[in-house]
C-alpha atoms as a PDB file:
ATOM      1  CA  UNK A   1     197.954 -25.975-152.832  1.00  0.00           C
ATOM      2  CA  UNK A   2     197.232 -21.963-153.195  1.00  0.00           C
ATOM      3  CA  UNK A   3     197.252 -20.351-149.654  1.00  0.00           C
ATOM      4  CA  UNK A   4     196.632 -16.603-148.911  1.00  0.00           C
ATOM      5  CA  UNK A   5     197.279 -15.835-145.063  1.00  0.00           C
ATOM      6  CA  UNK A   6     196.089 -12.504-143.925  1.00  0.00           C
ATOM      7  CA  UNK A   7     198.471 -10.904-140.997  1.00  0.00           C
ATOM      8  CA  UNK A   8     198.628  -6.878-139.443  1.00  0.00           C
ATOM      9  CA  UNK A   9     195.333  -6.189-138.409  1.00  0.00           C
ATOM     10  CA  UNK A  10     194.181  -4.950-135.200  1.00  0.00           C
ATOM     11  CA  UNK A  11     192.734  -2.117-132.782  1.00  0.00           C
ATOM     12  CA  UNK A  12     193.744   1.643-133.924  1.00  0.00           C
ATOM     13  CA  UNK A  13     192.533   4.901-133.215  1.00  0.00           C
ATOM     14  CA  UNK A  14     190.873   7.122-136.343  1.00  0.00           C
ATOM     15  CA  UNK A  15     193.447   8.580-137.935  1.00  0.00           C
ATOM     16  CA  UNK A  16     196.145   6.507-137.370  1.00  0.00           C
ATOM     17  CA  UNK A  17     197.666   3.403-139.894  1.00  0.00           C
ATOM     18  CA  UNK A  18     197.942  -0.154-140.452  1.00  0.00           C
ATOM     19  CA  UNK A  19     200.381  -2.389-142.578  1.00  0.00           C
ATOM     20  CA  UNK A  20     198.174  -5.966-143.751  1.00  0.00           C
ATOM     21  CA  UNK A  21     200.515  -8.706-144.907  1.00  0.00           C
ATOM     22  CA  UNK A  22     198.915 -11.582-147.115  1.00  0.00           C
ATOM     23  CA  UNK A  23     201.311 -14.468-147.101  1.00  0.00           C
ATOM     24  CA  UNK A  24     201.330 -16.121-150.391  1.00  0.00           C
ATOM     25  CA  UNK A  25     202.412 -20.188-150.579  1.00  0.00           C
ATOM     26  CA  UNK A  26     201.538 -22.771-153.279  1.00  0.00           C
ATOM     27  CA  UNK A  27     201.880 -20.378-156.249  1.00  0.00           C
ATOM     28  CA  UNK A  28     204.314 -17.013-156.758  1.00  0.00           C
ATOM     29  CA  UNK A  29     202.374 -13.710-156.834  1.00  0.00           C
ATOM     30  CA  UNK A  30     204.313 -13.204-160.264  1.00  0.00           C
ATOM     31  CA  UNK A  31     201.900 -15.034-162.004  1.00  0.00           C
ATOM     32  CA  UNK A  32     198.834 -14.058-160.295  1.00  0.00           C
ATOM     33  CA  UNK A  33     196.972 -10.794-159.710  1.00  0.00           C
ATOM     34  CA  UNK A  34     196.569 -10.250-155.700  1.00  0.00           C
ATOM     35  CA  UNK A  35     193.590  -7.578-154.170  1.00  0.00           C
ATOM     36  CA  UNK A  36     192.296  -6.896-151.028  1.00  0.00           C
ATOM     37  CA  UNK A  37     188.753  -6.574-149.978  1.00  0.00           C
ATOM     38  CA  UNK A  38     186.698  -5.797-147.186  1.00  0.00           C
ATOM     39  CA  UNK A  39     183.683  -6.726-145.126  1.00  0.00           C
ATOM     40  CA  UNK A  40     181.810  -4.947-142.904  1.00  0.00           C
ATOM     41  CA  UNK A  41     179.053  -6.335-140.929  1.00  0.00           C
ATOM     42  CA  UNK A  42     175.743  -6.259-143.003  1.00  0.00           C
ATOM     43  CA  UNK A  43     177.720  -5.153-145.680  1.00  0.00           C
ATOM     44  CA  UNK A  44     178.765  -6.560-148.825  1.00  0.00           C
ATOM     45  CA  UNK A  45     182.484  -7.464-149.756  1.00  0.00           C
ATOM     46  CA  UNK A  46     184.288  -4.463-151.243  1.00  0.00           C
ATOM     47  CA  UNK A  47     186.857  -4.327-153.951  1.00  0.00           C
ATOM     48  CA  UNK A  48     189.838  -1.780-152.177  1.00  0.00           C
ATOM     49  CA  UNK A  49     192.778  -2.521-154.370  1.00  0.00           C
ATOM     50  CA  UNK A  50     194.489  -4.960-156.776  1.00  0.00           C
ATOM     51  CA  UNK A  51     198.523  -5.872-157.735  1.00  0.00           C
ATOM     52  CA  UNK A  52     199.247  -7.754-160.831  1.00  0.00           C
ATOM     53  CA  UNK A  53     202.336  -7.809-162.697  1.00  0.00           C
ATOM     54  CA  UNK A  54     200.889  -7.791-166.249  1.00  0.00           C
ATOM     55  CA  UNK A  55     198.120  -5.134-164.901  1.00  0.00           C
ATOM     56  CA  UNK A  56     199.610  -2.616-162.365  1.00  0.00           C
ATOM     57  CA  UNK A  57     197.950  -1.776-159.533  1.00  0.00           C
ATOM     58  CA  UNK A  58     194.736   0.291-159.210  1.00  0.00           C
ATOM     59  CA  UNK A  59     192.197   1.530-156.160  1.00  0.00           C
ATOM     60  CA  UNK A  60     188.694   1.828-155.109  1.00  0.00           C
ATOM     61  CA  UNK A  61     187.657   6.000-155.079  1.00  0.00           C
ATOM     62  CA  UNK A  62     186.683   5.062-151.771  1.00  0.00           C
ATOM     63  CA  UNK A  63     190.498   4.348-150.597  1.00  0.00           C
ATOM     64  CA  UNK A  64     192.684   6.053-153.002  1.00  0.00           C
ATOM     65  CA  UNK A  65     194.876   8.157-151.658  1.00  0.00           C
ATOM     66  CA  UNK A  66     194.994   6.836-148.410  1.00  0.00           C
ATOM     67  CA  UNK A  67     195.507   3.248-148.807  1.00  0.00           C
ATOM     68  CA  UNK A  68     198.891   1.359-150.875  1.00  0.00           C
ATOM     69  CA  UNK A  69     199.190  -1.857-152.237  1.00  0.00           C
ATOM     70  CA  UNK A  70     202.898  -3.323-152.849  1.00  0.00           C
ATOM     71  CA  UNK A  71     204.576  -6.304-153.396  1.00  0.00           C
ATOM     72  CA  UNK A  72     207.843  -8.536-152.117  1.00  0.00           C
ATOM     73  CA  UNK A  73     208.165 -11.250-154.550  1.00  0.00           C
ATOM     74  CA  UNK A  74     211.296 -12.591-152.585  1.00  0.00           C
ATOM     75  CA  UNK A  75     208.755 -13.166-149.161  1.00  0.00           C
ATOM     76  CA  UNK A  76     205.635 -13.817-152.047  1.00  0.00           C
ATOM     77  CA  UNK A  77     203.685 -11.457-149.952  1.00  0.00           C
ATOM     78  CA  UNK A  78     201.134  -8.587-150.906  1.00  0.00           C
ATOM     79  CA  UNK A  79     200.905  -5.886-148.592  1.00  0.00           C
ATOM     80  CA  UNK A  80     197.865  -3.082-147.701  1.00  0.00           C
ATOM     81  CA  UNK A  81     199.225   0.347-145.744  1.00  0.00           C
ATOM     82  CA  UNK A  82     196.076   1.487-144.638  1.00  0.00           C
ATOM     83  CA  UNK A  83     196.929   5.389-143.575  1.00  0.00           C
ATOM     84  CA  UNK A  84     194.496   8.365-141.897  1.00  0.00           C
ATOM     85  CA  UNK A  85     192.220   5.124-140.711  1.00  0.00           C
ATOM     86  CA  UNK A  86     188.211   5.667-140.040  1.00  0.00           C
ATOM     87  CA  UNK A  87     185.861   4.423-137.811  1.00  0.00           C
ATOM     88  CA  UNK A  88     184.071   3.565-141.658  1.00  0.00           C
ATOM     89  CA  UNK A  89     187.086   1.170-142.411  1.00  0.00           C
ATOM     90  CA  UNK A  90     186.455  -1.036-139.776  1.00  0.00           C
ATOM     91  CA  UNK A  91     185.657  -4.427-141.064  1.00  0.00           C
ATOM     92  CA  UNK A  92     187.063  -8.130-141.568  1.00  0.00           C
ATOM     93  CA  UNK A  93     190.112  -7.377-144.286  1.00  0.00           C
ATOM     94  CA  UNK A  94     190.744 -10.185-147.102  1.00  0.00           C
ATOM     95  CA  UNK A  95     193.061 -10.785-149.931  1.00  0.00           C
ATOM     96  CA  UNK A  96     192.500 -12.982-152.749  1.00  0.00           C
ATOM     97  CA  UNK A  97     194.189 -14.209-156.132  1.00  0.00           C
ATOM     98  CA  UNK A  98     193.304 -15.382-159.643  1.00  0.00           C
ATOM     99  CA  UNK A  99     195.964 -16.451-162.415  1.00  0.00           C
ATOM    100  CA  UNK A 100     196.694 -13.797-164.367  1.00  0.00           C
ATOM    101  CA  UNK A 101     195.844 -16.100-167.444  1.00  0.00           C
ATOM    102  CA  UNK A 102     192.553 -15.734-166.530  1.00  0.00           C
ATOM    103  CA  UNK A 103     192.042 -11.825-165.581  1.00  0.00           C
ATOM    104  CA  UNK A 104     192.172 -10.727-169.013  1.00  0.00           C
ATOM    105  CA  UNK A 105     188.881  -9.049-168.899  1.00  0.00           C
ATOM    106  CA  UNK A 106     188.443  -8.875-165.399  1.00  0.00           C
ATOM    107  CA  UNK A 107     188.342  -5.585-163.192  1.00  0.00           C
ATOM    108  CA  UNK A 108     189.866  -7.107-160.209  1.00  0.00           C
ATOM    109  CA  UNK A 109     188.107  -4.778-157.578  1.00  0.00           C
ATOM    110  CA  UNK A 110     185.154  -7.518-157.728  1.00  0.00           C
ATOM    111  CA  UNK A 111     184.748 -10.608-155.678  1.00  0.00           C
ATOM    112  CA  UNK A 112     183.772 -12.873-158.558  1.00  0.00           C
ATOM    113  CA  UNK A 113     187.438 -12.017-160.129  1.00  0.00           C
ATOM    114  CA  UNK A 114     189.482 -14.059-157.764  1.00  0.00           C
ATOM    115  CA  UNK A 115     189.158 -17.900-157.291  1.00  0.00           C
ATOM    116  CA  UNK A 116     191.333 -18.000-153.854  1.00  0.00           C
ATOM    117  CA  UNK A 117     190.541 -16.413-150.554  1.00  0.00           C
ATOM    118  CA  UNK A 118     192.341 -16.206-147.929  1.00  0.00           C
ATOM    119  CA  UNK A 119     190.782 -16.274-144.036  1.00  0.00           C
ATOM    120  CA  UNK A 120     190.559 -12.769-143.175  1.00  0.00           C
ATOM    121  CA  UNK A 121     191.869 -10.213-140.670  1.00  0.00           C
ATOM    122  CA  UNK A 122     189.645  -8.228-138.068  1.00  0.00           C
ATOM    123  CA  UNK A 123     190.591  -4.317-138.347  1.00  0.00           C
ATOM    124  CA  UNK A 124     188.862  -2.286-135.983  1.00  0.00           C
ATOM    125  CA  UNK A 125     188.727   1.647-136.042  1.00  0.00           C
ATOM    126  CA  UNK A 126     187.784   3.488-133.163  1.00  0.00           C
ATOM    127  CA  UNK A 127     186.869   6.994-132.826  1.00  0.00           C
END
């Protein structure tokens, strides 16, 4: 059974960082293509950033620079350091994956790429 378990997020004052850890189980991240997204409240889910190992790695303009994306394929976990944090970042933070098989022609910064979700973490930015 795929899982995705989101971990790191929490309380932090603008300007300061965060480390997100999605726990992969059921599959290995080798052979799927891992992004985070966000959701703000009466917002839309946002494409931040995406990992694959056929694809690379690539960013929303609205995060590059200040947010990474990595990968340990010994713990099978993604992770998202979220540096120089804004009040605008807060939101509920969620990875997803989709076999790379299947991502061919996908963009991977949009929901409708990724077939597994995992619960969500709560970052909160204060000013």
């Amino acid at each position: 059974e795929v899982q995705l378990v989101e971990s790191g997020g929490g309380l932090v004052q603008a300007g300061g960082s965060l480390r997100l850890s999605c726990a992969a189980s059921g599959f290995s991240i080798d052979d799927y293509a891992i992004g985070w997204f966000r959701q703000a409240p009466g917002k839309e889910r946002e494409g931040l950033a995406y990992i694959s190992s056929r694809d690379g790695s690539d960013y929303a303009d609205s995060v590059k620079g200040r947010f990474t994306i990595s990968s340990n394929n010994a713990k099978n976990t993604v992770y998202l350091q979220m540096n120089s944090l804004k009040p605008e970042d807060t939101a509920v933070y969620y990875c997803a994956a989709d076999p790379i098989v299947s991502t061919i022609f996908k963009a991977l910064l949009f929901e409708d790429d990724y077939a597994y979700w995992g619960q969500g973490t709560q970052v909160t930015v204060s000013s």
